[in-house]
PDB file of N, CA and C in Angstrom:
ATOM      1  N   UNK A   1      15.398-185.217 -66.562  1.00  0.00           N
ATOM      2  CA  UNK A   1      15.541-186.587 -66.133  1.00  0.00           C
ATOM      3  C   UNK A   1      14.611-186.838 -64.951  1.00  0.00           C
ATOM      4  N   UNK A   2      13.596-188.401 -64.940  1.00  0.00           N
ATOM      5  CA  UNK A   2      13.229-188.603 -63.774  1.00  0.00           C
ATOM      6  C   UNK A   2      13.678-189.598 -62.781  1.00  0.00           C
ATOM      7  N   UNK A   3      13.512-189.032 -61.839  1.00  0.00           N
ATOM      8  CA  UNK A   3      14.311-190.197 -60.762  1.00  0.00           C
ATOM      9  C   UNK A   3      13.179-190.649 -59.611  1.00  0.00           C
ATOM     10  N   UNK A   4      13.433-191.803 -59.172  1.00  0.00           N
ATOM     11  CA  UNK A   4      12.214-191.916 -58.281  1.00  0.00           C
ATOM     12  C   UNK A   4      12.987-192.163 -56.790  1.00  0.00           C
ATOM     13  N   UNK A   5      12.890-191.570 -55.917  1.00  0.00           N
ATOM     14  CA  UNK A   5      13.725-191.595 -54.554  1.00  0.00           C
ATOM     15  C   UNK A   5      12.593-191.995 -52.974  1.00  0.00           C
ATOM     16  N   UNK A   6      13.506-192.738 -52.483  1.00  0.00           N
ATOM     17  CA  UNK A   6      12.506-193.211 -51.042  1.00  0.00           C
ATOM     18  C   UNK A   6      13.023-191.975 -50.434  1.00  0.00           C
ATOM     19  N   UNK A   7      12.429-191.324 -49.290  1.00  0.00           N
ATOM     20  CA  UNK A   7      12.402-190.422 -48.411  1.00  0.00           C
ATOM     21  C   UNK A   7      11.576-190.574 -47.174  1.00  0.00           C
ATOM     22  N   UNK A   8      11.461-190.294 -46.183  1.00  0.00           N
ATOM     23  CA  UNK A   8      10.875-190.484 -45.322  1.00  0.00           C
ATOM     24  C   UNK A   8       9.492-189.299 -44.932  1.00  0.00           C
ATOM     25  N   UNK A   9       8.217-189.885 -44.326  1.00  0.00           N
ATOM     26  CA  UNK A   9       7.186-188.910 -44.564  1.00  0.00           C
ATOM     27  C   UNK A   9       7.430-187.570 -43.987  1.00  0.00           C
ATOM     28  N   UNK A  10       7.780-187.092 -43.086  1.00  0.00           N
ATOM     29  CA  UNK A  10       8.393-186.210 -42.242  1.00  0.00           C
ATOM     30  C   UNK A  10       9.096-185.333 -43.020  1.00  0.00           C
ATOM     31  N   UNK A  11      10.635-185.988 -44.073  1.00  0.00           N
ATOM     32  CA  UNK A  11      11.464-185.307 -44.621  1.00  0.00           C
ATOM     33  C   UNK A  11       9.976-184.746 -45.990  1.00  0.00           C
ATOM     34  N   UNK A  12       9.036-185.333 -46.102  1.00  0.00           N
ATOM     35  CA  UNK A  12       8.369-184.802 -47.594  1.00  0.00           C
ATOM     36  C   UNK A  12       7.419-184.386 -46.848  1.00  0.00           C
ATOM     37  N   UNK A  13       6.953-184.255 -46.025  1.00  0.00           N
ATOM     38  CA  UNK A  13       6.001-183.073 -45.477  1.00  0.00           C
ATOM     39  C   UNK A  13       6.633-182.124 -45.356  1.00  0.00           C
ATOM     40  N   UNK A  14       7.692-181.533 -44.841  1.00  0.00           N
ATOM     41  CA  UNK A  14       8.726-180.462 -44.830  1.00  0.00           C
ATOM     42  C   UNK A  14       8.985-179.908 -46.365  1.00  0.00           C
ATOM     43  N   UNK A  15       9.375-180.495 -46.953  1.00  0.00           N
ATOM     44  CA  UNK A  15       8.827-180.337 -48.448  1.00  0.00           C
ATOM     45  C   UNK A  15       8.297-179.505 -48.969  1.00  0.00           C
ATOM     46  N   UNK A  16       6.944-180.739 -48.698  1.00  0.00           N
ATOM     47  CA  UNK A  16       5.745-179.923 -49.618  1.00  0.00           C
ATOM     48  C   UNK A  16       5.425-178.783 -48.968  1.00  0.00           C
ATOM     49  N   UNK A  17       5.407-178.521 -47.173  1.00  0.00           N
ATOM     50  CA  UNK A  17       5.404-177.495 -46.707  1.00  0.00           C
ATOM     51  C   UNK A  17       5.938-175.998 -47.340  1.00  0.00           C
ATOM     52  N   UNK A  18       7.281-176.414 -47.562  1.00  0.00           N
ATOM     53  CA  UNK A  18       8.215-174.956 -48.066  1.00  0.00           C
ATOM     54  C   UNK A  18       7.617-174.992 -49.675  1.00  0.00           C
ATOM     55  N   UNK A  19       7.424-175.994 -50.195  1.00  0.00           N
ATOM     56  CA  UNK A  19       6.534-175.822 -51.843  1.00  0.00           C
ATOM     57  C   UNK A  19       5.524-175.052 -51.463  1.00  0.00           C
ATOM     58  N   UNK A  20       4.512-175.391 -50.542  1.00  0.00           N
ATOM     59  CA  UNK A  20       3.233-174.620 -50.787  1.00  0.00           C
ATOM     60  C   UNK A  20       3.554-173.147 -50.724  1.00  0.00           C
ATOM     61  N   UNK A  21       4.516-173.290 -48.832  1.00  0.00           N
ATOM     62  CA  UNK A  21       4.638-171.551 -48.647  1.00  0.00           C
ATOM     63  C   UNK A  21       5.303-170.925 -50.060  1.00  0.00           C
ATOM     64  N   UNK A  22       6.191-171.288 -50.889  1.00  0.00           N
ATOM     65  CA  UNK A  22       6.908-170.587 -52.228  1.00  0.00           C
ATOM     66  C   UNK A  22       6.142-170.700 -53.191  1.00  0.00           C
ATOM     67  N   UNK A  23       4.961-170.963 -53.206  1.00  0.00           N
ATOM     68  CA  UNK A  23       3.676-171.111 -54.573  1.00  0.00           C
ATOM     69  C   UNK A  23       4.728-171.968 -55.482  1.00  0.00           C
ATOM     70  N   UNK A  24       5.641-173.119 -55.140  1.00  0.00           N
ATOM     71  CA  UNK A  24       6.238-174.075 -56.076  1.00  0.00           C
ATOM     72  C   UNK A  24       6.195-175.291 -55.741  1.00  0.00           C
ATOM     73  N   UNK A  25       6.695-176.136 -57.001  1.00  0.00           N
ATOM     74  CA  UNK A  25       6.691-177.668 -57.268  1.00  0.00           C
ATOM     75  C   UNK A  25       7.502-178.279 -56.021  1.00  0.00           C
ATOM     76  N   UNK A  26       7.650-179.323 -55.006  1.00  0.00           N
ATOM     77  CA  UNK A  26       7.906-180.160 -54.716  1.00  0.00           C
ATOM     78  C   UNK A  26       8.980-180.627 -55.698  1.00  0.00           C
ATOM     79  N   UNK A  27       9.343-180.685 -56.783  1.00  0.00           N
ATOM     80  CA  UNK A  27      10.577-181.044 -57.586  1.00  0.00           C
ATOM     81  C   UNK A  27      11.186-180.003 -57.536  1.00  0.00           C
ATOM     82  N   UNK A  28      10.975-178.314 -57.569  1.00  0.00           N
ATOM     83  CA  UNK A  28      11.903-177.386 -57.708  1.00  0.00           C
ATOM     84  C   UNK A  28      12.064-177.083 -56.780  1.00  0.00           C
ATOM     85  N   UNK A  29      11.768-177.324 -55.514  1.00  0.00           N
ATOM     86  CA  UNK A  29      12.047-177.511 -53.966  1.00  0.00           C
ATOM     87  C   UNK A  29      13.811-178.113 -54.328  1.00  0.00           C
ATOM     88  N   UNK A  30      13.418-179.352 -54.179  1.00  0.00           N
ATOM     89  CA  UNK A  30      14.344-180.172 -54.260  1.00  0.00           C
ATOM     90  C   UNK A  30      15.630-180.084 -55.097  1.00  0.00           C
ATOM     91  N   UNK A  31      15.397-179.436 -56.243  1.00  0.00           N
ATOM     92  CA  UNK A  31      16.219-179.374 -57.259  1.00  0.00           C
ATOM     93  C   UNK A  31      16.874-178.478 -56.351  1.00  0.00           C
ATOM     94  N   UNK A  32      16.358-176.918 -56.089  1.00  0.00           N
ATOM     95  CA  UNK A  32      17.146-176.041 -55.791  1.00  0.00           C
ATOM     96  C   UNK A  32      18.069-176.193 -54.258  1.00  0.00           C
ATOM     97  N   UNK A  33      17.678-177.354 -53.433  1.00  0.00           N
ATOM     98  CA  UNK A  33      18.377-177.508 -52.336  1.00  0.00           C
ATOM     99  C   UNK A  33      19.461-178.550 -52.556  1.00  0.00           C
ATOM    100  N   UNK A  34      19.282-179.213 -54.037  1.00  0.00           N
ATOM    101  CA  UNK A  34      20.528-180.066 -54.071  1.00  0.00           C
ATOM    102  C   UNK A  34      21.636-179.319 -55.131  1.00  0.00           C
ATOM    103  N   UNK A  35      20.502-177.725 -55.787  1.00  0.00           N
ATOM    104  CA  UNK A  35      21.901-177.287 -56.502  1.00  0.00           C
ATOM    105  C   UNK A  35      22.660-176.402 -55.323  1.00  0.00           C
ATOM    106  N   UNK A  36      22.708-176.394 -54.390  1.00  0.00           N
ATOM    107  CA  UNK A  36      23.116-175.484 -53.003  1.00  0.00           C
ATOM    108  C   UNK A  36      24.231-176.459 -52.764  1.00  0.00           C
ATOM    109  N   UNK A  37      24.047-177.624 -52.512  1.00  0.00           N
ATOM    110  CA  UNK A  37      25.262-178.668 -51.990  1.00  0.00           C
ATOM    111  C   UNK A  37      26.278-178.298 -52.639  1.00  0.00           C
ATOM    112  N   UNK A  38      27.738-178.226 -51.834  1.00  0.00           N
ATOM    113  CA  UNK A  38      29.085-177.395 -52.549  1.00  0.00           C
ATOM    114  C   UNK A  38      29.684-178.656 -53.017  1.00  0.00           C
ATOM    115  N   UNK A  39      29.201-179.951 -52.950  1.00  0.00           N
ATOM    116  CA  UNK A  39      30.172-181.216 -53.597  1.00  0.00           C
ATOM    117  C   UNK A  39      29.102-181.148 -55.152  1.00  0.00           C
ATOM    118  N   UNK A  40      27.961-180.377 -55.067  1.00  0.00           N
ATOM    119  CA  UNK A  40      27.355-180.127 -56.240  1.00  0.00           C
ATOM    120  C   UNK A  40      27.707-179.516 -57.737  1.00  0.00           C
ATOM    121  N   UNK A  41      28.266-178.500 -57.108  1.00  0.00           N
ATOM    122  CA  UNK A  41      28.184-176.788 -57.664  1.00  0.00           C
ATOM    123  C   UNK A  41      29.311-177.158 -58.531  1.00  0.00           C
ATOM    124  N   UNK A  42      28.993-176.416 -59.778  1.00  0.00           N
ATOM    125  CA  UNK A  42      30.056-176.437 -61.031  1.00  0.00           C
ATOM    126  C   UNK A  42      30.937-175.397 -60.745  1.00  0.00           C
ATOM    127  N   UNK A  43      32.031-175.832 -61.081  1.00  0.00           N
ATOM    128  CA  UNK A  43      33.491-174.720 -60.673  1.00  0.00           C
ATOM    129  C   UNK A  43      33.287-173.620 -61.953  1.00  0.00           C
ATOM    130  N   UNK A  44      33.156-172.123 -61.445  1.00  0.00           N
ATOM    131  CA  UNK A  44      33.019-171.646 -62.567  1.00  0.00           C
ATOM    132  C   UNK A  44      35.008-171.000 -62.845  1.00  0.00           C
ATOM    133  N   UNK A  45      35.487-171.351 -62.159  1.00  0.00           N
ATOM    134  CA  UNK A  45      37.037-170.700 -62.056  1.00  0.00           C
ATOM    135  C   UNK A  45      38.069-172.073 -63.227  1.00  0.00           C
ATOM    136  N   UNK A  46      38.645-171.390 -63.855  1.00  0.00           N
ATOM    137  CA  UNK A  46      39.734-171.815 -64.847  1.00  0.00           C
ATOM    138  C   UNK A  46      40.519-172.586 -64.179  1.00  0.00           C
ATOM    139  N   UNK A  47      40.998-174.242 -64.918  1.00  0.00           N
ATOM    140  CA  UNK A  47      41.407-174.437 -64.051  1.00  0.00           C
ATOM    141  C   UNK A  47      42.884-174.220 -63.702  1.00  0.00           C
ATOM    142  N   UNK A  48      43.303-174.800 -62.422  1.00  0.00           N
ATOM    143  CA  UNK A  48      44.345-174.644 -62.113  1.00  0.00           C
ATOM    144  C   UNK A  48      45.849-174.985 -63.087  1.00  0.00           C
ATOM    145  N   UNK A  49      46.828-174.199 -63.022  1.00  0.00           N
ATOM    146  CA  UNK A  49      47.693-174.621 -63.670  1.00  0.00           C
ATOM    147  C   UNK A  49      48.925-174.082 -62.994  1.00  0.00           C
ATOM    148  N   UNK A  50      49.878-175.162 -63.190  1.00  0.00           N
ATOM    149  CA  UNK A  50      51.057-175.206 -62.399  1.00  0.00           C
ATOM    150  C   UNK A  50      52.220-175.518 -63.619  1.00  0.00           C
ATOM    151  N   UNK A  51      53.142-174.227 -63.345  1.00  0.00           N
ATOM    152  CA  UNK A  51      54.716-174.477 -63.790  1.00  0.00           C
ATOM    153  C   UNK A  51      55.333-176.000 -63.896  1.00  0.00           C
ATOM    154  N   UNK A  52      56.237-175.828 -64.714  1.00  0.00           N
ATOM    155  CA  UNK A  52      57.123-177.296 -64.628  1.00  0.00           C
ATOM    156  C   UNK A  52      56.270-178.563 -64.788  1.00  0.00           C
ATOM    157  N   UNK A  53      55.313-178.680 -65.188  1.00  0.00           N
ATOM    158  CA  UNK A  53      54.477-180.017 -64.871  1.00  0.00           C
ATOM    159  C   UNK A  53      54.288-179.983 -64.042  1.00  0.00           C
ATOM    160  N   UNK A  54      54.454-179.553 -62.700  1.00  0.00           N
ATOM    161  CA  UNK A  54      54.154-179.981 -61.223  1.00  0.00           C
ATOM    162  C   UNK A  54      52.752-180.289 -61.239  1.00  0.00           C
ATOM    163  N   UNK A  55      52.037-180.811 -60.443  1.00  0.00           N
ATOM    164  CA  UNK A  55      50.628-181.324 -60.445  1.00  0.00           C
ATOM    165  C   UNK A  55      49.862-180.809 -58.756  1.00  0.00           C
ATOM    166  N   UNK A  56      48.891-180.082 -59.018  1.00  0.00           N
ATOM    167  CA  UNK A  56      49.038-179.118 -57.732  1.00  0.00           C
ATOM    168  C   UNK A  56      47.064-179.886 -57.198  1.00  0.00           C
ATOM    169  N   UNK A  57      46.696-180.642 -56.119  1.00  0.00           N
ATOM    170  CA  UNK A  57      45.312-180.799 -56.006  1.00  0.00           C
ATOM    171  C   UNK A  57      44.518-179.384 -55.656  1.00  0.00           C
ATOM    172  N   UNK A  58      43.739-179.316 -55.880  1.00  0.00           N
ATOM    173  CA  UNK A  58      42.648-178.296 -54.916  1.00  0.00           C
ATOM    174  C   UNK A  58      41.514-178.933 -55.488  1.00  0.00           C
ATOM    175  N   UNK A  59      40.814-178.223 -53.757  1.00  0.00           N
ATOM    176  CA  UNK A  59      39.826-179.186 -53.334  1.00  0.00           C
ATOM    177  C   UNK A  59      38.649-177.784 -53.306  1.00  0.00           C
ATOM    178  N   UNK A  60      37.549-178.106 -53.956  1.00  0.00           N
ATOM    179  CA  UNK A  60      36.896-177.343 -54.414  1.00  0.00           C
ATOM    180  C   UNK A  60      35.740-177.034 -53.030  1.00  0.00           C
ATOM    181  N   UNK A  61      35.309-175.363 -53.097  1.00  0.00           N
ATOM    182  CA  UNK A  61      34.717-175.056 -51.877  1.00  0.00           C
ATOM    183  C   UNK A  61      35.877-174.780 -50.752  1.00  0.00           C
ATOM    184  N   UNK A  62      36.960-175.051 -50.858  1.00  0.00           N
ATOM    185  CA  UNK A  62      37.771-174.508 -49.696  1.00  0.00           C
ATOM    186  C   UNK A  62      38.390-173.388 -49.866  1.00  0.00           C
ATOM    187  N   UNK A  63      38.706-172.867 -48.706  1.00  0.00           N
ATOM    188  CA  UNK A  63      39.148-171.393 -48.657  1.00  0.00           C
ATOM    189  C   UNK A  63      40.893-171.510 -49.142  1.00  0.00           C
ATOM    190  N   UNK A  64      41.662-170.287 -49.669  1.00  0.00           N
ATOM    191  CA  UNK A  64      42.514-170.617 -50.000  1.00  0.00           C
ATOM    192  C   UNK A  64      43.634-170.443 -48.947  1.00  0.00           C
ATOM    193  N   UNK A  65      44.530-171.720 -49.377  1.00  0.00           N
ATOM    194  CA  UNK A  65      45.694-171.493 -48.101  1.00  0.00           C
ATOM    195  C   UNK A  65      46.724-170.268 -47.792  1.00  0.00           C
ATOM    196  N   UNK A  66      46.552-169.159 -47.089  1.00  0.00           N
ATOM    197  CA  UNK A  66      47.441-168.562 -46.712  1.00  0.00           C
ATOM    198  C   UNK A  66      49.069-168.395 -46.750  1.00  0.00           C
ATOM    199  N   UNK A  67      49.933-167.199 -46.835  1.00  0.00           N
ATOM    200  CA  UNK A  67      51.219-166.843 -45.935  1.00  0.00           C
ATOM    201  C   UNK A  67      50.477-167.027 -44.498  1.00  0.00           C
ATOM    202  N   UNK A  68      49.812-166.257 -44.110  1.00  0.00           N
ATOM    203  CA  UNK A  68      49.047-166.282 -42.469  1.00  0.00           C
ATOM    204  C   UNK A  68      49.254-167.912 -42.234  1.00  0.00           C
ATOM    205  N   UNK A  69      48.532-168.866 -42.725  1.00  0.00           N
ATOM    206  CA  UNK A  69      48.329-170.090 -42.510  1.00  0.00           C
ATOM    207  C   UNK A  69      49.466-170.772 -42.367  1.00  0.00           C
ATOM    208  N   UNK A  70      50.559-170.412 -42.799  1.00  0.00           N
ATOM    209  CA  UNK A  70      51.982-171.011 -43.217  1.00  0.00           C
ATOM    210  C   UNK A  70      52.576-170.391 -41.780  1.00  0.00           C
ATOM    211  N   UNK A  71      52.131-169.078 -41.616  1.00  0.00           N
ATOM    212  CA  UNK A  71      53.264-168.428 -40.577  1.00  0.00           C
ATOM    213  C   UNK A  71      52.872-169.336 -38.925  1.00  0.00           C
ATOM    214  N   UNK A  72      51.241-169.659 -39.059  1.00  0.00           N
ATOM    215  CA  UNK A  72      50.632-169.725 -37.734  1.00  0.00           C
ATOM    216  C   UNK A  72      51.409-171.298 -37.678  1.00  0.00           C
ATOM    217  N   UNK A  73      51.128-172.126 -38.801  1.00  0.00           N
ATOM    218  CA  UNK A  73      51.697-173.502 -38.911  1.00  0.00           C
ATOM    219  C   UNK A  73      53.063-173.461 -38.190  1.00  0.00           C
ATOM    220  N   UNK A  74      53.656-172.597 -38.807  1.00  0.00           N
ATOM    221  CA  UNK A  74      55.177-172.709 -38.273  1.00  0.00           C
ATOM    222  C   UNK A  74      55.610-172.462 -37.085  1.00  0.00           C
ATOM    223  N   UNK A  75      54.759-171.587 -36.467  1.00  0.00           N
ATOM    224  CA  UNK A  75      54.701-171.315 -34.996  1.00  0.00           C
ATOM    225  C   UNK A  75      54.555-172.676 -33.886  1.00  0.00           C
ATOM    226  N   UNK A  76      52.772-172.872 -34.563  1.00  0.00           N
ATOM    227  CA  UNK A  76      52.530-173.971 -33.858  1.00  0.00           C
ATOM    228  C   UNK A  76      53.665-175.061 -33.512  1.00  0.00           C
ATOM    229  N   UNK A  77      54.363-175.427 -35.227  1.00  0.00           N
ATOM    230  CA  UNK A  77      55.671-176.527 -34.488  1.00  0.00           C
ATOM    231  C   UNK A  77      56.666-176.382 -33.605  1.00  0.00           C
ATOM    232  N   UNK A  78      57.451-174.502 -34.092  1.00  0.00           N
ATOM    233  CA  UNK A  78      57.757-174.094 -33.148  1.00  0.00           C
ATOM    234  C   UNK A  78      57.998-174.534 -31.819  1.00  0.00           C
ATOM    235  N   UNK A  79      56.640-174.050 -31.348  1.00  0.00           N
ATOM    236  CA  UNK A  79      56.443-173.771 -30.192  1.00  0.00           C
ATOM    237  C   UNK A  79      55.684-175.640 -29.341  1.00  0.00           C
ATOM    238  N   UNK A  80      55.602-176.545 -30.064  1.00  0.00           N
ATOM    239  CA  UNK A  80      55.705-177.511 -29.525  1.00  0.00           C
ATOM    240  C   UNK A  80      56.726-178.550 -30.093  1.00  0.00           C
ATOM    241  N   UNK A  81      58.091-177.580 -30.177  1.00  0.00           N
ATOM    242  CA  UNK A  81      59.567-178.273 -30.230  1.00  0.00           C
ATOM    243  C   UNK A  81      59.259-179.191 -31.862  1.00  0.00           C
ATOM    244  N   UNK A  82      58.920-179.105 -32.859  1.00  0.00           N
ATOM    245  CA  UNK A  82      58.371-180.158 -33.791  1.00  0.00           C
ATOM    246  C   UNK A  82      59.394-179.341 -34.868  1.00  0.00           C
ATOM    247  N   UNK A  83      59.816-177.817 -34.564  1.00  0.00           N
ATOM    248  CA  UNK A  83      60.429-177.113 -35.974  1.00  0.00           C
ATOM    249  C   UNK A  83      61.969-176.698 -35.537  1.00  0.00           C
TER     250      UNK A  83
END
């Protein structure tokens, strides 16, 4: 597919810069720094599935939530009277 995009001269001198130094295209520059973006990247993991129907979000690129995360949470309220 072609796309035609405004950019600024600065952002495409930087560019073509890293094209020349990699003996590559100015398009495979680009391609490969927008397949890097993590709102990009194809989930290669199955997806999620949850018991009972329940309906569970996850948010892709994030680390997974902890017991640790749960224990520190609980502290935190704890300890500012909230639990």
């Amino acid at each position: 597919m072609q796309l035609t995009i405004d950019i600024d001269d600065e952002l495409y001198a930087g560019i073509e810069a890293v094209a020349k130094h990699e003996h590559s295209s100015v398009s495979s520059v680009v391609r490969h720094a927008l397949s890097r973006l993590p709102t990009l990247k194809k989930s290669t993991e199955p997806p999620l599935k949850a018991p009972h129907g329940y309906k569970l979000a996850a948010s892709e690129g994030r680390l997974p939530f902890t017991t640790e995360d749960v224990l520190r949470i609980e502290e935190e309220l704890y300890l500012d009277g909230k639990a």
